[in-house]
C-alpha atoms as a PDB file:
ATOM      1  CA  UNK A   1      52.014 121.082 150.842  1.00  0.00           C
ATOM      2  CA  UNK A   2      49.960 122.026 147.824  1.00  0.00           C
ATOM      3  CA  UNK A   3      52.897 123.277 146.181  1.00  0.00           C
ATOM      4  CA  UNK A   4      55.158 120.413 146.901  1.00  0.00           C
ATOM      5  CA  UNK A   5      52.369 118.154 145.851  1.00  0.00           C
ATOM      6  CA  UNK A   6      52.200 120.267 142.161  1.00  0.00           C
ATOM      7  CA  UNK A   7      55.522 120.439 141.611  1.00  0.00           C
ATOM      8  CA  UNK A   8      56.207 116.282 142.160  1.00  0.00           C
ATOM      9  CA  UNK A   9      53.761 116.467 139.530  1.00  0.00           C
ATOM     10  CA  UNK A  10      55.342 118.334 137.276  1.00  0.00           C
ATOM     11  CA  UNK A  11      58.526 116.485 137.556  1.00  0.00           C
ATOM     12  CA  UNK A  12      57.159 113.439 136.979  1.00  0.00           C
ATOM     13  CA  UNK A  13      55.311 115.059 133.915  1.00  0.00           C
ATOM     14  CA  UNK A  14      58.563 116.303 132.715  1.00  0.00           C
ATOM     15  CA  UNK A  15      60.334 113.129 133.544  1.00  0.00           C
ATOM     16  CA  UNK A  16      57.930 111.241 130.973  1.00  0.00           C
ATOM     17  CA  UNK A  17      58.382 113.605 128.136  1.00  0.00           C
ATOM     18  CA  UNK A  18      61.811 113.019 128.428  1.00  0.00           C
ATOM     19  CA  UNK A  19      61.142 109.122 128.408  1.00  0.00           C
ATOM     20  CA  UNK A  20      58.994 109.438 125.584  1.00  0.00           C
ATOM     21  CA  UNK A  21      61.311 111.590 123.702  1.00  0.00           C
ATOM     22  CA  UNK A  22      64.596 109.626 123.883  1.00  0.00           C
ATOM     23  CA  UNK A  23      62.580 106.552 122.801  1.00  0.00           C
ATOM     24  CA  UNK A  24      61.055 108.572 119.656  1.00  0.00           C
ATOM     25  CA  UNK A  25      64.882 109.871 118.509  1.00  0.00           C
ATOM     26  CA  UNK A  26      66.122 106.409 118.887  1.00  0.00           C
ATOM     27  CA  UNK A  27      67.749 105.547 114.981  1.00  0.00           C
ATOM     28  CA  UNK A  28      68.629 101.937 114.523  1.00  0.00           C
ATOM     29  CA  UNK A  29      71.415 100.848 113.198  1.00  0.00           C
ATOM     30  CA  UNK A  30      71.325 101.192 109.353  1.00  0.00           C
ATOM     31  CA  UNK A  31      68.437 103.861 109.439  1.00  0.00           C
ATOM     32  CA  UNK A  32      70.371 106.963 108.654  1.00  0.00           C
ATOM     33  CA  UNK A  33      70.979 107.719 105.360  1.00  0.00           C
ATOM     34  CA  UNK A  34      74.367 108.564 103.902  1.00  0.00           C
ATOM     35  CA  UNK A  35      74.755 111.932 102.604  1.00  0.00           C
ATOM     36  CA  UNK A  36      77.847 113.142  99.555  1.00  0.00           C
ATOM     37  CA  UNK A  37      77.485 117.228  98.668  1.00  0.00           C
ATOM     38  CA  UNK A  38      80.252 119.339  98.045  1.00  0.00           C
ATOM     39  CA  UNK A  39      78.959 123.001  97.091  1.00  0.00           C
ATOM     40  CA  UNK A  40      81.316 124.879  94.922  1.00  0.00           C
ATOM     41  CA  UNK A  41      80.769 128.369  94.314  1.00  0.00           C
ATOM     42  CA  UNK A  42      79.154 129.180  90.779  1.00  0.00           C
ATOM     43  CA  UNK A  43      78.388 125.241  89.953  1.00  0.00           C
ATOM     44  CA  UNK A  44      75.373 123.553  90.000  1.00  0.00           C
ATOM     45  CA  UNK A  45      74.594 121.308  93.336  1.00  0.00           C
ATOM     46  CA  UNK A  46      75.040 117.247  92.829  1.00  0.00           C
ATOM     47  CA  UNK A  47      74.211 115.015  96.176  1.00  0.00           C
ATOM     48  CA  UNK A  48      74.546 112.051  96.225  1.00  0.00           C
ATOM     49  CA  UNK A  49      72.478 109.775  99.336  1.00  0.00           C
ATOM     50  CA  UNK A  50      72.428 106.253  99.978  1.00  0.00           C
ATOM     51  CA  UNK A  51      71.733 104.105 102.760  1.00  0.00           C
ATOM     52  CA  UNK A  52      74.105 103.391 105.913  1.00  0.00           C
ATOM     53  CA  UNK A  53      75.555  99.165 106.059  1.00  0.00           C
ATOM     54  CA  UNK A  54      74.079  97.727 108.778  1.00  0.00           C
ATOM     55  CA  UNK A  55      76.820  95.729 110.377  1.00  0.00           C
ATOM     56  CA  UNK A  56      75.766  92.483 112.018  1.00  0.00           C
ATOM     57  CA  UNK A  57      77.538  89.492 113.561  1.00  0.00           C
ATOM     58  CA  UNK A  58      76.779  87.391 110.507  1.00  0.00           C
ATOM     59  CA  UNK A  59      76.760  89.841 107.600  1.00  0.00           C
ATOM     60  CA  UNK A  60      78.396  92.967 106.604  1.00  0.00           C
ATOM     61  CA  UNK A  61      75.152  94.218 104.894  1.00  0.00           C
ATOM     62  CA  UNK A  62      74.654  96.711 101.646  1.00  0.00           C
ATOM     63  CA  UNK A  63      74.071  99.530 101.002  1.00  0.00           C
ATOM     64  CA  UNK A  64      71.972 100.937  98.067  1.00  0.00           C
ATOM     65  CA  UNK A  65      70.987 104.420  96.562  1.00  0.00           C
ATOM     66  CA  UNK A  66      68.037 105.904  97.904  1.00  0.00           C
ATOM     67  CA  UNK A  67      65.447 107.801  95.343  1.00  0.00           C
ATOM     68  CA  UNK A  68      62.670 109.595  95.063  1.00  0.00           C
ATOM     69  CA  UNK A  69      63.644 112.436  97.722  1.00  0.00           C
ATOM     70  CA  UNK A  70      62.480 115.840  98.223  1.00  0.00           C
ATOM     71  CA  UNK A  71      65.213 117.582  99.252  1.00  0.00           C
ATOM     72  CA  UNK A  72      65.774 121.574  99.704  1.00  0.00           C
ATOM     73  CA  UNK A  73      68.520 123.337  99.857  1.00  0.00           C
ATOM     74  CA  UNK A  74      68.175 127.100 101.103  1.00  0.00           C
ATOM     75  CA  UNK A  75      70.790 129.503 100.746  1.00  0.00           C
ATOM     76  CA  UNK A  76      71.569 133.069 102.884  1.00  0.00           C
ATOM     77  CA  UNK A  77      71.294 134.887  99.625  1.00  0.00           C
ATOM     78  CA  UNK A  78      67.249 134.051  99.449  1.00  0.00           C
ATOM     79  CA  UNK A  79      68.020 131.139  96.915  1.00  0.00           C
ATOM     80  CA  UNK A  80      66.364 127.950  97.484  1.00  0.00           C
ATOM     81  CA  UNK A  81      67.234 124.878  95.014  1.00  0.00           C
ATOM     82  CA  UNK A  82      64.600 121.875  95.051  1.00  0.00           C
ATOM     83  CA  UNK A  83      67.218 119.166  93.821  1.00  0.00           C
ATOM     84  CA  UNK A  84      65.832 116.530  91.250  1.00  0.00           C
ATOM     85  CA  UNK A  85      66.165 112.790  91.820  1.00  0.00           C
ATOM     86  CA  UNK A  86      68.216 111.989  88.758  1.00  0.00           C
ATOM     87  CA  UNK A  87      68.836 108.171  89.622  1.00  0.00           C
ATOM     88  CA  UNK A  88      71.231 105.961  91.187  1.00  0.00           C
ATOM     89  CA  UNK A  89      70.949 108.031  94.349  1.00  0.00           C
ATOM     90  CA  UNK A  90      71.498 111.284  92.325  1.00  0.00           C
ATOM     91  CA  UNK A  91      69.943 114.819  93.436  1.00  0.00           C
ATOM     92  CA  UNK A  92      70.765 118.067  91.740  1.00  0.00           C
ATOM     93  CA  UNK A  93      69.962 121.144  90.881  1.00  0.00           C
ATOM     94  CA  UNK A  94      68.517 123.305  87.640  1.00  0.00           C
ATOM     95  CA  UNK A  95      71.054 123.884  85.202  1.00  0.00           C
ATOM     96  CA  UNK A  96      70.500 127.457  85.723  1.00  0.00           C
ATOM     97  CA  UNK A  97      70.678 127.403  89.864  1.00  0.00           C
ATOM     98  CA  UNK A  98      74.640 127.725  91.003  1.00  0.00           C
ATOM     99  CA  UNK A  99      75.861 127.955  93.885  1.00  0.00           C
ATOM    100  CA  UNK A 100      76.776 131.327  95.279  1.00  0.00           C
ATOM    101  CA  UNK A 101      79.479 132.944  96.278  1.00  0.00           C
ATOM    102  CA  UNK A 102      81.788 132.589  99.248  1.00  0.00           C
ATOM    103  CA  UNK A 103      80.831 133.341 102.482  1.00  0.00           C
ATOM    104  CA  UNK A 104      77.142 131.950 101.490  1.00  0.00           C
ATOM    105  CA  UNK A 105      75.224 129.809 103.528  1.00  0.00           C
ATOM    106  CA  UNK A 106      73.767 126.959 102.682  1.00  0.00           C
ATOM    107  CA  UNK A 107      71.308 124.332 104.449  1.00  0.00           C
ATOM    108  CA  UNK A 108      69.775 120.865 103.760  1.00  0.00           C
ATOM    109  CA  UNK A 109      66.269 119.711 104.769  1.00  0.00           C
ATOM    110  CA  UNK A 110      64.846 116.195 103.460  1.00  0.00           C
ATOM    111  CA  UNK A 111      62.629 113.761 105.245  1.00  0.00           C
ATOM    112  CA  UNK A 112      63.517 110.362 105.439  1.00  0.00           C
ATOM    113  CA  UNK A 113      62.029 107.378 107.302  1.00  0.00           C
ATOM    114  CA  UNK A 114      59.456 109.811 109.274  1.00  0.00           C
ATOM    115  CA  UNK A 115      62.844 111.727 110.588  1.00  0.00           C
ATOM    116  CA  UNK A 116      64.125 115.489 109.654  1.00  0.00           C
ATOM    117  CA  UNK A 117      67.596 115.578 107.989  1.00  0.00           C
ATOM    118  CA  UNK A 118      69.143 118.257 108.255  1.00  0.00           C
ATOM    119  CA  UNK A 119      73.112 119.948 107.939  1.00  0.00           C
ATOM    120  CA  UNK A 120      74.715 123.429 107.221  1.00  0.00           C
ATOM    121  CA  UNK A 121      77.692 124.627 105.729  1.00  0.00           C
ATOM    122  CA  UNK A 122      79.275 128.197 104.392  1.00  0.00           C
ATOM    123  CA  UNK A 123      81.233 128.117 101.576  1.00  0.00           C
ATOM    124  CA  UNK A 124      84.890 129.291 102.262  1.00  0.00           C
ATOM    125  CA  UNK A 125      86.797 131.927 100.429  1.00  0.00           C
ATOM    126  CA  UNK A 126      88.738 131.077  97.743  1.00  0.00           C
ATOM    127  CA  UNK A 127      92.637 130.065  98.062  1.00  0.00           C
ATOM    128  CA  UNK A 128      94.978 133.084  98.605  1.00  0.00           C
ATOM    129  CA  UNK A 129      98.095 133.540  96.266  1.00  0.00           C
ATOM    130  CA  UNK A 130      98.338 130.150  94.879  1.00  0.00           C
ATOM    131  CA  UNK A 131     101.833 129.669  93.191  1.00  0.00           C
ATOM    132  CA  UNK A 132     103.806 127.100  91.866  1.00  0.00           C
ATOM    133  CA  UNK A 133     107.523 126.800  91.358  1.00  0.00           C
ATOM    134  CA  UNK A 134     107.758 125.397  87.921  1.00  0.00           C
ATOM    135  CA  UNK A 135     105.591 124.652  84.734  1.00  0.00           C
ATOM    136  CA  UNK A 136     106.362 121.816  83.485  1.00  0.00           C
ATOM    137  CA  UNK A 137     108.690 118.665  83.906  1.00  0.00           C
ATOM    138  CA  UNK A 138     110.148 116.338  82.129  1.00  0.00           C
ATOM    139  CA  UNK A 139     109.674 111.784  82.477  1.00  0.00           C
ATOM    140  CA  UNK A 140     110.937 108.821  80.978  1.00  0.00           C
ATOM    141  CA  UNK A 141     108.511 106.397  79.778  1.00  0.00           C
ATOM    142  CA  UNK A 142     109.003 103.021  80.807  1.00  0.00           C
ATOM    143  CA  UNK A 143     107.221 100.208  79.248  1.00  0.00           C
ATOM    144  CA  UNK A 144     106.701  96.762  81.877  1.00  0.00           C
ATOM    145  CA  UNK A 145     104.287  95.183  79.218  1.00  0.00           C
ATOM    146  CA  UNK A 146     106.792  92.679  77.756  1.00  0.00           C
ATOM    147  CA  UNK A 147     107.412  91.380  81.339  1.00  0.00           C
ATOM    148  CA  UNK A 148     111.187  93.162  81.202  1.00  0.00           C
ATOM    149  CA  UNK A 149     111.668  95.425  84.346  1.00  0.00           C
ATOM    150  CA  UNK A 150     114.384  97.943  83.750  1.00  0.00           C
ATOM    151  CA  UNK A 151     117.240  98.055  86.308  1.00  0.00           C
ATOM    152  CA  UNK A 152     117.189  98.743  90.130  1.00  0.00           C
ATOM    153  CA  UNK A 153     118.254 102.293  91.887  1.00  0.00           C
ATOM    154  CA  UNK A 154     119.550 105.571  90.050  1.00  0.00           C
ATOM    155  CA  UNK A 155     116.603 107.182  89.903  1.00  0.00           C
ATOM    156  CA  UNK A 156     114.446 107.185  93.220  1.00  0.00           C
ATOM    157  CA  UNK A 157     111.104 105.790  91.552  1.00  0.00           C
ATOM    158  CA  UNK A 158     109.568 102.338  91.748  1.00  0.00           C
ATOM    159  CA  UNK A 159     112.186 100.879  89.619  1.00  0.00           C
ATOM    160  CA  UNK A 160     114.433 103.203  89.393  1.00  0.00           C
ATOM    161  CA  UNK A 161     113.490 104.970  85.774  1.00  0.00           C
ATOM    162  CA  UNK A 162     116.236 104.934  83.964  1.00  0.00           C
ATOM    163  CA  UNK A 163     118.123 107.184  86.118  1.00  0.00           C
ATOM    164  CA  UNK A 164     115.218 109.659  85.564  1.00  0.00           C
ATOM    165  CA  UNK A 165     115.467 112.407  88.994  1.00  0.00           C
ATOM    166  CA  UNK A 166     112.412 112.272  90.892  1.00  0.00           C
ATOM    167  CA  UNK A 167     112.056 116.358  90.729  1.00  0.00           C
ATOM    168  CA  UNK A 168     110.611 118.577  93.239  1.00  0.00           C
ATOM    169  CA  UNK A 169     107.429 120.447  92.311  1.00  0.00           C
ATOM    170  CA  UNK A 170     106.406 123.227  95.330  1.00  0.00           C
ATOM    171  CA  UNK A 171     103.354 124.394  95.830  1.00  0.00           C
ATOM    172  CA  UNK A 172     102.363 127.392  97.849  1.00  0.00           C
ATOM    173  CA  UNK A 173      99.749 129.827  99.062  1.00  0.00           C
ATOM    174  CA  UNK A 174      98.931 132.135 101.707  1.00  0.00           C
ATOM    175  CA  UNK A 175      97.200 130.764 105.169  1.00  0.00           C
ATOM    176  CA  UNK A 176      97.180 133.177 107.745  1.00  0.00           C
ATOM    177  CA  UNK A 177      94.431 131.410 109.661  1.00  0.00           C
ATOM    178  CA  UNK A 178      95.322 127.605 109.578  1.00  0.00           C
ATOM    179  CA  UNK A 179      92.335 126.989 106.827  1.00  0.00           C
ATOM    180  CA  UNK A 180      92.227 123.512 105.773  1.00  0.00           C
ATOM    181  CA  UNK A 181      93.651 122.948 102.131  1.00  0.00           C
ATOM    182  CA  UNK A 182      93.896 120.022 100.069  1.00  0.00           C
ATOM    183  CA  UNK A 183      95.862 119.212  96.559  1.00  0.00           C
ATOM    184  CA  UNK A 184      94.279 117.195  93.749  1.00  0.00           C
ATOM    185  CA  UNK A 185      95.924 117.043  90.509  1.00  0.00           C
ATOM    186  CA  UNK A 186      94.017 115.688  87.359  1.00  0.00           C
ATOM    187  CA  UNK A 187      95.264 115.268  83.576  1.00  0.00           C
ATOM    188  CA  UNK A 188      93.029 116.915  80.860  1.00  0.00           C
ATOM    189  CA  UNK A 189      94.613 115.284  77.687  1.00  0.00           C
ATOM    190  CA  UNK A 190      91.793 113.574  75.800  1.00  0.00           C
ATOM    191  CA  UNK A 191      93.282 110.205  75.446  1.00  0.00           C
ATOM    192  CA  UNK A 192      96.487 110.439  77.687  1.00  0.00           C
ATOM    193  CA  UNK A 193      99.541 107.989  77.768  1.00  0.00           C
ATOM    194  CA  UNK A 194     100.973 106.664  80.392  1.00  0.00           C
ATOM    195  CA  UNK A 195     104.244 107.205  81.693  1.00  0.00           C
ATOM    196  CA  UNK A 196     104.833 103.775  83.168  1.00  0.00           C
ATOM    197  CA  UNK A 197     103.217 101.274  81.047  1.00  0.00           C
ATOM    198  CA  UNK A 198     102.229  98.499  83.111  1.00  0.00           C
ATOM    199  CA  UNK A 199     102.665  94.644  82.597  1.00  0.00           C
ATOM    200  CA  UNK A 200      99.928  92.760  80.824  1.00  0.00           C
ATOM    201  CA  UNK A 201      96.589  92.323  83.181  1.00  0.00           C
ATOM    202  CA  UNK A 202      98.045  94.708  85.710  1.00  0.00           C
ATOM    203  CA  UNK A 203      95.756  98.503  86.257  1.00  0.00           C
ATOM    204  CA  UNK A 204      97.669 101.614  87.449  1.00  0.00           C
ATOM    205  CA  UNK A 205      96.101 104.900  88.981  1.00  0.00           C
ATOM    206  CA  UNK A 206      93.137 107.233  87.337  1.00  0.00           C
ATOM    207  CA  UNK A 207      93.787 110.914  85.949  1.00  0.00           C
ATOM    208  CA  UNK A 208      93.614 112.033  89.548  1.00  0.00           C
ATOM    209  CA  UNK A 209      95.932 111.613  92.738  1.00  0.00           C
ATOM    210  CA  UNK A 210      95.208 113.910  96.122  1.00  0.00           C
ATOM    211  CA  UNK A 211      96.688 114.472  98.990  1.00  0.00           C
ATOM    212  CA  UNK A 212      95.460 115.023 102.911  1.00  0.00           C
ATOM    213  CA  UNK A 213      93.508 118.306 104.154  1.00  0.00           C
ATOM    214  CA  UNK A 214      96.501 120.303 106.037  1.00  0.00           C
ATOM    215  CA  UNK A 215      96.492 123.523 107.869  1.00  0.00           C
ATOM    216  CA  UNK A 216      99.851 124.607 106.135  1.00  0.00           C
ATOM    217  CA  UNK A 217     100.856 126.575 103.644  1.00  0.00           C
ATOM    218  CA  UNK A 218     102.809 124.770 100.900  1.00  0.00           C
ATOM    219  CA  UNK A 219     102.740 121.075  99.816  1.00  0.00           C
ATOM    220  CA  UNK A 220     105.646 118.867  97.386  1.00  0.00           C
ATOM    221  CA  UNK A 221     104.669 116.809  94.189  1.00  0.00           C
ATOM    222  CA  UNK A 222     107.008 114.683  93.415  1.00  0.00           C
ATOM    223  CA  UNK A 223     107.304 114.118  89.523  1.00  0.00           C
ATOM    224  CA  UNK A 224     107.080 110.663  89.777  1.00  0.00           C
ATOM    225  CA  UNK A 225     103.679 110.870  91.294  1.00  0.00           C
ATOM    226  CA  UNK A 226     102.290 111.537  87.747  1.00  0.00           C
ATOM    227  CA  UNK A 227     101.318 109.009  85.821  1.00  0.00           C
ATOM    228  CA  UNK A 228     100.680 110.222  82.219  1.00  0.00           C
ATOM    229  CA  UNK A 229     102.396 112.651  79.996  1.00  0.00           C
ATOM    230  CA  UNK A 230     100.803 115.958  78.468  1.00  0.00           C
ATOM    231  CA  UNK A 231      98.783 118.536  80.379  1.00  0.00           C
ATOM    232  CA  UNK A 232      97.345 118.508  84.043  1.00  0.00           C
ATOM    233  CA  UNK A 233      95.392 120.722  86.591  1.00  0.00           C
ATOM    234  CA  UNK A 234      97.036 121.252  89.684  1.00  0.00           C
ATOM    235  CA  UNK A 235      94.400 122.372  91.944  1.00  0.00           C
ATOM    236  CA  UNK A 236      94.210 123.674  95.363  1.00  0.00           C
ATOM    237  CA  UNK A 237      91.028 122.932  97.281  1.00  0.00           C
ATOM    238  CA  UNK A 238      89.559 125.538 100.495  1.00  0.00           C
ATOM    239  CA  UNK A 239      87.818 122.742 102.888  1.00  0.00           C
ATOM    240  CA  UNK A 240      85.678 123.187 105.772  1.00  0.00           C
ATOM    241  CA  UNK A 241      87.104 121.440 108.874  1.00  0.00           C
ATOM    242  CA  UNK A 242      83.849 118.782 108.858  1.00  0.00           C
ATOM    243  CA  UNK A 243      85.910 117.827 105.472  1.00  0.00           C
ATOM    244  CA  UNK A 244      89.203 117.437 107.306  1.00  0.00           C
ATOM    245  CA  UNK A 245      87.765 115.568 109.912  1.00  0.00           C
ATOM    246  CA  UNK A 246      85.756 112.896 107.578  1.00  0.00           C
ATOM    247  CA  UNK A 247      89.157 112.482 105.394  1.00  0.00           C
ATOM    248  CA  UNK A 248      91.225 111.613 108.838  1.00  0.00           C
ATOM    249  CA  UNK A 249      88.699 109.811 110.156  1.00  0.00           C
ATOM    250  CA  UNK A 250      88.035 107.482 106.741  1.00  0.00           C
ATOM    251  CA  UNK A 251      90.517 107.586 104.566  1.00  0.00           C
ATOM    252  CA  UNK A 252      88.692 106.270 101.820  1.00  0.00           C
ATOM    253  CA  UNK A 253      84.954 107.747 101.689  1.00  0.00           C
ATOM    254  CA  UNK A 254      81.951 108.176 104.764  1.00  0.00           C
ATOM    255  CA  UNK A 255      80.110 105.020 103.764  1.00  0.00           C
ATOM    256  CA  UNK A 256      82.931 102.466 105.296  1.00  0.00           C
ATOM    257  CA  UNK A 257      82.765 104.254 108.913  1.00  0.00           C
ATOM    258  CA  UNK A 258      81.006 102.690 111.647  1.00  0.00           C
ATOM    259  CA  UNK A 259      81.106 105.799 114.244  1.00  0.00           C
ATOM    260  CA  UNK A 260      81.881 108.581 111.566  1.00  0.00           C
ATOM    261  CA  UNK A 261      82.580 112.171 112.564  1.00  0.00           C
ATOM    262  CA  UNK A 262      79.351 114.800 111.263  1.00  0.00           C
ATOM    263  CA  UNK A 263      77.549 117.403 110.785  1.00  0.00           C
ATOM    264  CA  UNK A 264      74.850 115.758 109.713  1.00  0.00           C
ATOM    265  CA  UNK A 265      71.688 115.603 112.056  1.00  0.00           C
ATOM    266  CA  UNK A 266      69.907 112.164 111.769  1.00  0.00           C
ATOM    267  CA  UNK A 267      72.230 111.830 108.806  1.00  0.00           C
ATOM    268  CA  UNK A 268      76.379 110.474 107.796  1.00  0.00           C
ATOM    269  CA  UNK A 269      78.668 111.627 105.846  1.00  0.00           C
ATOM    270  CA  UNK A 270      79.545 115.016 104.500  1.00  0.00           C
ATOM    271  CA  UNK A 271      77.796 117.969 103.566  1.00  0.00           C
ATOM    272  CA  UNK A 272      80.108 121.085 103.179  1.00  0.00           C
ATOM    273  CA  UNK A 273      81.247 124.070 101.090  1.00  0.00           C
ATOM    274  CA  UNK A 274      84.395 123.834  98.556  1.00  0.00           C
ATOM    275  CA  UNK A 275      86.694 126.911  96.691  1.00  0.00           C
ATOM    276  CA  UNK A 276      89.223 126.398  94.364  1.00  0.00           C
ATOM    277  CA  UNK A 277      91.727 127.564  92.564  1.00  0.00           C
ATOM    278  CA  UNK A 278      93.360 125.913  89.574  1.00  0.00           C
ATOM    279  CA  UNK A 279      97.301 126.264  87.523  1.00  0.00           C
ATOM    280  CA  UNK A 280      98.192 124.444  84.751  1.00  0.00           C
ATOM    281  CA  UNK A 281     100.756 121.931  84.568  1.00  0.00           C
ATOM    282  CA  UNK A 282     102.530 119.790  81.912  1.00  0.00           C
ATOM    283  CA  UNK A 283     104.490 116.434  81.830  1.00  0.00           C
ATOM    284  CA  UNK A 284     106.859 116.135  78.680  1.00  0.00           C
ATOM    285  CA  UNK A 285     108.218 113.241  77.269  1.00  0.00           C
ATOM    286  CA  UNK A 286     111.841 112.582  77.089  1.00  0.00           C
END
């Protein structure tokens, strides 16, 4: 009876800890910070954190940087960074402290509202036998800021360019494991012109178009995706699959997502390891 007796006392001990400590790890809406780091290998670390929107039924909410942090980052290799609160929800690291090499681990501890945030991530290899079919291409600039729009059809672009061919640029690499991949292509020229100059009050794209995380092996760019002439970096990014699953889940960045996929613990948004590799590319002008 004694032992009966004991052990109804130690479940209802037990059953009280457990009360106590689901009502302790209960985060409110709005409480968990939002967390940007993508750790290359041999570049300094940049994070960016910011507070979650708290949705309501009468107000969308803001959000706002968050400051004044002391955040560590310890790597497998013995490194530790202490990132610097730079501003405008800003963290990084000494000039001198890069991130390591592939296969590194990396993870985050910070404090924030009496809570422990904290995330890991390795950084992948780099991309395997990269290659791209062609060099260079060659557009048509078209000029809309008069108001004139050139003919329809005959070329396959918006409006048609000129009977300009929308060319075929393929990209491959090796992928014997289904590793998520991404493409982002940026221009490099210092003050570059535009291919398609648009009407008067209109904007156009940035220096910079991607495309989604895929488990393949080769991706298209189609010429008429690039908006200025002159030199470009084609560049193939190695993504974790926390990455891929924020990109599909988002489609624009982690702070719009009301039940976002992560890693993060008591934490949003993304903290994982990048490799690259880079080819050059260049847009003539006809």
């Amino acid at each position: 009876m004694k032992k009966i007796y004991l052990l109804a006392i130690l479940l209802a001990f037990q059953v009280f800890l457990m009360g106590c400590t689901e009502t302790n790890t209960v985060i409110n809406p709005g409480e968990k910070p939002i967390i940007e780091a993508y750790l290359a290998p041999n570049h300094r670390v940049s994070m960016k954190v910011y507070t979650e929107i708290p949705y309501t039924e009468t107000s969308e909410g803001t959000s706002v940087n968050i400051d004044g942090l002391s955040i560590k980052i310890s790597g497998s290799n013995g490194k530790v960074f202490n990132l610097k609160s730079v501003g405008n929800g800003v963290y990084e690291s000494a000039e001198n402290e890069l991130v390591g090499a592939a296969k590194t681990t990396y993870t985050l501890e910070f404090d924030y509202k009496g809570r422990k945030v904290a995330a890991s991530t390795e950084i992948p290899a780099k991309p395997i036998n990269f290659k791209i079919d062609k060099t260079e291409i060659s557009r048509t600039q078209i000029d809309l800021s008069s108001g004139t729009f050139p003919p329809m059809g005959g070329g396959g672009g918006p409006f048609g360019g000129g009977g300009e061919t929308n060319t075929s640029v393929e990209l491959t690499w090796d992928n014997p494991e289904n590793i998520y991949h991404f493409v982002a292509v940026e221009n490099t020229e210092t003050s570059p012109i535009r291919i398609l100059i648009p009407p008067s009050g209109a904007t156009f794209p940035n220096f910079r178009f991607t495309n989604e995380p895929l488990t393949g092996s080769s991706n298209i760019l189609r010429s008429q995706s690039f908006e200025y002439f002159g030199n470009h970096d084609v560049i193939l990014y190695r993504v974790n699959a926390e990455y891929a699953a924020l990109y599909q889940s988002s489609g624009t960045t982690s702070q719009n997502l009301s039940t976002p996929p992560t890693s993060i613990i008591n934490g949003l948004g993304i903290f994982t390891g990048i490799n690259a590799d880079t080819l050059k590319f260049l847009v003539k002008k006809n």
